[in-house]
Protein backbone atom coordinates (compact mmCIF):
# COMPACT_ATOMS: atom_id res chain seq x y z
CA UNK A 1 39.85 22.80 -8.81
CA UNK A 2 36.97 21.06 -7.38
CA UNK A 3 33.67 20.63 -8.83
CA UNK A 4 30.90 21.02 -5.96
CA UNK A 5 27.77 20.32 -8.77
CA UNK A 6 26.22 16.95 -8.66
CA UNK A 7 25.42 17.13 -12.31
CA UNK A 8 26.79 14.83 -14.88
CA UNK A 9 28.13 12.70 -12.47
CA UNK A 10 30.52 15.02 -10.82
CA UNK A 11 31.09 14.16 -7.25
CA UNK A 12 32.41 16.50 -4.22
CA UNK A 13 33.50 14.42 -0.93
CA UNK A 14 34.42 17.34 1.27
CA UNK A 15 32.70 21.06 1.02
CA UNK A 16 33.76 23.47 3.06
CA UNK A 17 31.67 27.07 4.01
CA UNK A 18 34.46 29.74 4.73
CA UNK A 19 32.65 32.26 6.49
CA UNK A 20 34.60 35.73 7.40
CA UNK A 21 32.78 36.76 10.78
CA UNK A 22 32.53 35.01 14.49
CA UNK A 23 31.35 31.42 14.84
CA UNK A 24 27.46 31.22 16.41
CA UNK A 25 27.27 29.74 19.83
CA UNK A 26 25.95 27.01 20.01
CA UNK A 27 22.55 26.67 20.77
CA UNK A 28 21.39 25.67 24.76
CA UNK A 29 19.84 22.82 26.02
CA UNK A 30 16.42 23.38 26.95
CA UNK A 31 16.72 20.23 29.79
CA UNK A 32 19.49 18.64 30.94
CA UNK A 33 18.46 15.52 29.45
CA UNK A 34 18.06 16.38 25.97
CA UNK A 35 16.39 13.02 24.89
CA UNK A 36 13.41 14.37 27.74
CA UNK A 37 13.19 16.79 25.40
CA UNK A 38 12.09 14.94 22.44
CA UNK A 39 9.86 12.89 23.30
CA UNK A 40 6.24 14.41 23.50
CA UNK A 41 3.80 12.62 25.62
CA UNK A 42 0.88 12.76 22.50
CA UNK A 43 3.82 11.52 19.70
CA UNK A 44 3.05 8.64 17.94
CA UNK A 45 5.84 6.19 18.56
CA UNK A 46 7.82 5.38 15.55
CA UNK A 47 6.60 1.78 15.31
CA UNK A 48 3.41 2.95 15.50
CA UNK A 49 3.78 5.37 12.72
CA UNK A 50 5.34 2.50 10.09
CA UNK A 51 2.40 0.51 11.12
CA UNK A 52 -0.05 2.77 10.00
CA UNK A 53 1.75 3.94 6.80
CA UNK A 54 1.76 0.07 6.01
CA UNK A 55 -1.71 0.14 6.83
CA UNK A 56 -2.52 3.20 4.42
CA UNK A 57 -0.25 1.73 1.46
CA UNK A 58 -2.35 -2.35 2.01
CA UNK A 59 -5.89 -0.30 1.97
CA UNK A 60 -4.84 1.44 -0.99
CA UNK A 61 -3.88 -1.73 -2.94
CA UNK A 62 -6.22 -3.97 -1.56
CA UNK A 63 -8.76 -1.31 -3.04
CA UNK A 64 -7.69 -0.91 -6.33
CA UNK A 65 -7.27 -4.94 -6.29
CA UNK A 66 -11.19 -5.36 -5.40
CA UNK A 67 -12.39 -2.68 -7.40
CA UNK A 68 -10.73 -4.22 -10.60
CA UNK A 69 -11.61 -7.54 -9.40
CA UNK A 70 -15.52 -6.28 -8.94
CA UNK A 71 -15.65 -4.38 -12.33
CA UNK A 72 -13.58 -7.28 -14.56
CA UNK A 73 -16.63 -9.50 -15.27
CA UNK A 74 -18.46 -6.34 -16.23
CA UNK A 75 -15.59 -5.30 -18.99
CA UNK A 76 -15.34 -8.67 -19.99
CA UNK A 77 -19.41 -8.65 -21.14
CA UNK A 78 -19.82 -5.09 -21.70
CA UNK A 79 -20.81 -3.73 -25.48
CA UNK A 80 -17.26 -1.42 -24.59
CA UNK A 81 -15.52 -4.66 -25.60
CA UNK A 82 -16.92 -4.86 -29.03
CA UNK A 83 -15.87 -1.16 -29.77
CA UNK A 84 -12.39 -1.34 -28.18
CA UNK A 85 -11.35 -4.89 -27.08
CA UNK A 86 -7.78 -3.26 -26.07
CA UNK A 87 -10.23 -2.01 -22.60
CA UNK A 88 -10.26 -5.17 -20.94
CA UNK A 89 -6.78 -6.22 -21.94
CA UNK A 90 -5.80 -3.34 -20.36
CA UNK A 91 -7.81 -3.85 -17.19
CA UNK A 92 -6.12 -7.62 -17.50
CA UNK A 93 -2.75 -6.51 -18.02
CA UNK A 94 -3.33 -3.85 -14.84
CA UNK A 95 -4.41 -6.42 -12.76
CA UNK A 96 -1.82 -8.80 -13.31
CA UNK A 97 0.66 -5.77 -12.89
CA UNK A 98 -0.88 -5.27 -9.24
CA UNK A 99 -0.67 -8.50 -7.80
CA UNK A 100 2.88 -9.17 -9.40
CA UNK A 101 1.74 -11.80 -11.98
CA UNK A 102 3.34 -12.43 -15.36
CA UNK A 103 0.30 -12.56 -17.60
CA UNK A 104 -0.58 -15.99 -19.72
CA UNK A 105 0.66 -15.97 -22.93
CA UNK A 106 -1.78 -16.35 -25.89
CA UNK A 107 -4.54 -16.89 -23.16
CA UNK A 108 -8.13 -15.81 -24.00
CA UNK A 109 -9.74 -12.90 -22.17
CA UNK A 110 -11.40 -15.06 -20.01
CA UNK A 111 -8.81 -17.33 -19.41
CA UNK A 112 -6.49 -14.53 -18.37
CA UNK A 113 -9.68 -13.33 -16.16
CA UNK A 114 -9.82 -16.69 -14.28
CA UNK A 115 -6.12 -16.87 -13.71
CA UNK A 116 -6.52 -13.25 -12.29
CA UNK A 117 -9.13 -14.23 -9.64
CA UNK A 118 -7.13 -17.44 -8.74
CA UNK A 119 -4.40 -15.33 -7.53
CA UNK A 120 -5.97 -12.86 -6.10
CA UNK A 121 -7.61 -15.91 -3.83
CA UNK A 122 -4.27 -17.51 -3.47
CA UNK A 123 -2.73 -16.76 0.50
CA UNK A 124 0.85 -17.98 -0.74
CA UNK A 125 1.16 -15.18 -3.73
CA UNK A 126 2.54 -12.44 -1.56
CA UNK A 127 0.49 -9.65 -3.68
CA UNK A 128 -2.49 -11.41 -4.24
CA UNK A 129 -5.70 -9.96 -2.97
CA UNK A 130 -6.40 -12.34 0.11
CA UNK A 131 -2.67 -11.62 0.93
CA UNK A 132 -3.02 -8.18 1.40
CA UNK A 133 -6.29 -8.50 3.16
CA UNK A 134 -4.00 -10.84 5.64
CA UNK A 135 -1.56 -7.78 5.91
CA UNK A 136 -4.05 -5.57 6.69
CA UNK A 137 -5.73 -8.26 9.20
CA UNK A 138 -1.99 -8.67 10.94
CA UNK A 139 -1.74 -4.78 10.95
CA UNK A 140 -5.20 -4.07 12.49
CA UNK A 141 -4.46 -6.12 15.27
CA UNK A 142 -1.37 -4.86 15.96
CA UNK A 143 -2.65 -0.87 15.80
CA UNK A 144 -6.12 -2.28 17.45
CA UNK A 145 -5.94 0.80 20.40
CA UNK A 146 -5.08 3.25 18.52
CA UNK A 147 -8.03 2.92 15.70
CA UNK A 148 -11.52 3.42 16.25
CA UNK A 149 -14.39 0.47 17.14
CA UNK A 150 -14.98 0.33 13.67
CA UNK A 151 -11.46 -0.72 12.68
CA UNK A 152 -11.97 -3.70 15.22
CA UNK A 153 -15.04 -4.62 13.20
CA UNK A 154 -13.35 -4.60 10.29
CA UNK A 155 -10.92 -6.65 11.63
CA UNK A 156 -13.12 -9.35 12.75
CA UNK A 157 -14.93 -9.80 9.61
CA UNK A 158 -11.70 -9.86 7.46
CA UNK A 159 -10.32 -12.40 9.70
CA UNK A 160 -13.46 -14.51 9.08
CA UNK A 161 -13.44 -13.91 5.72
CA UNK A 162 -10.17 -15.28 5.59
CA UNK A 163 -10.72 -18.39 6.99
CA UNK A 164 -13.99 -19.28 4.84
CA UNK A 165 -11.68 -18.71 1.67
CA UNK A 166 -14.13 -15.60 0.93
CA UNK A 167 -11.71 -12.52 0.56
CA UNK A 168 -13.10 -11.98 -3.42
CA UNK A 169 -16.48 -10.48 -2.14
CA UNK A 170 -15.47 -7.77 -3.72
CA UNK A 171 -18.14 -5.30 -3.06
CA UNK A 172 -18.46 -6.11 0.34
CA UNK A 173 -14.47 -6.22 0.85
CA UNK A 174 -13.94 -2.50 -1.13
CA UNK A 175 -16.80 -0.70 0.70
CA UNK A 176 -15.52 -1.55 4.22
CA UNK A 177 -12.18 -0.81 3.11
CA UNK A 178 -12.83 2.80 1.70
CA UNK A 179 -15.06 2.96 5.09
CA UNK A 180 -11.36 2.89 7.00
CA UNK A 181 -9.59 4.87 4.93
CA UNK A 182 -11.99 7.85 5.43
């Protein structure tokens, strides 16, 4: 007696239909080369497609990174701290949590918010901020015909951001990116 349910860890290898009338024919083949078929002239080729849902998932983080990055100085001198000091541990611990950090230990709030901007400047932690931006750079270039002019803009300045060491201008980096994503 074979259990067909999935719950509780049950498991069912083989599970067979039994059907009492005529078997369907199958269906035709609109061409004779089937694979013809498939393949509309407008789709978006399959590399093409990963590209740009790595593009969309980099923007995202990218713009969560700068927008923490922007507002932590603010949290860290706002009255908000006084009232709840938990609020910019929390913005701390998030940020950490983002770029894949293990947070210091015993550290002061501003000691925790200087590590935090080191590696979100630092090119050889793979989820740091400038990082990302260089994922995003590497992806631009390679979706470059299929994005608007603005994209190649974008693209340009990033890139020259990069090489000054000058991917924490946060304002300036989460505007431009929220002006792709739209």
């Amino acid at each position: 007696d074979m259990i067909v349910s999935l719950q509780r860890g049950s498991v069912s290898k083989d599970t067979w239909v039994l059907h009492d009338g005529p078997a369907a024919a199958a269906p035709a083949l609109l061409s004779a080369h089937p694979t013809e078929a498939l393949r509309h002239p407008e789709a978006t080729p399959s590399r093409a497609a990963n590209n740009l849902f790595w593009l969309g998932r980099y923007l995202e983080r990218a713009g969560v990174l700068a927008s923490g990055l922007e507002k932590l100085e603010s949290l860290l001198l706002d009255e908000i701290t006084a009232v709840d000091p938990t609020v910019p541990a929390d913005a701390l611990r998030l940020l950490f949590h983002l770029q894949d950090a293990p947070l210091p230990a015993e550290a002061s709030l501003d000691a925790q918010a200087a590590a935090a901007r080191r590696i979100a400047v630092d090119p050889a932690h793979y989820a740091s901020l400038t990082a990302t931006l260089g994922h995003i750079v590497r992806l631009l270039d390679t979706l470059k015909a299929r994005l608007p002019h603005e994209a190649w803009q974008l693209t340009r300045h990033l890139r020259q951001r990069r090489k000054a060491g000058d991917t924490v201008a946060c304002a300036w980096v989460r505007q431009n990116l929220s002006s792709l994503q739209s």
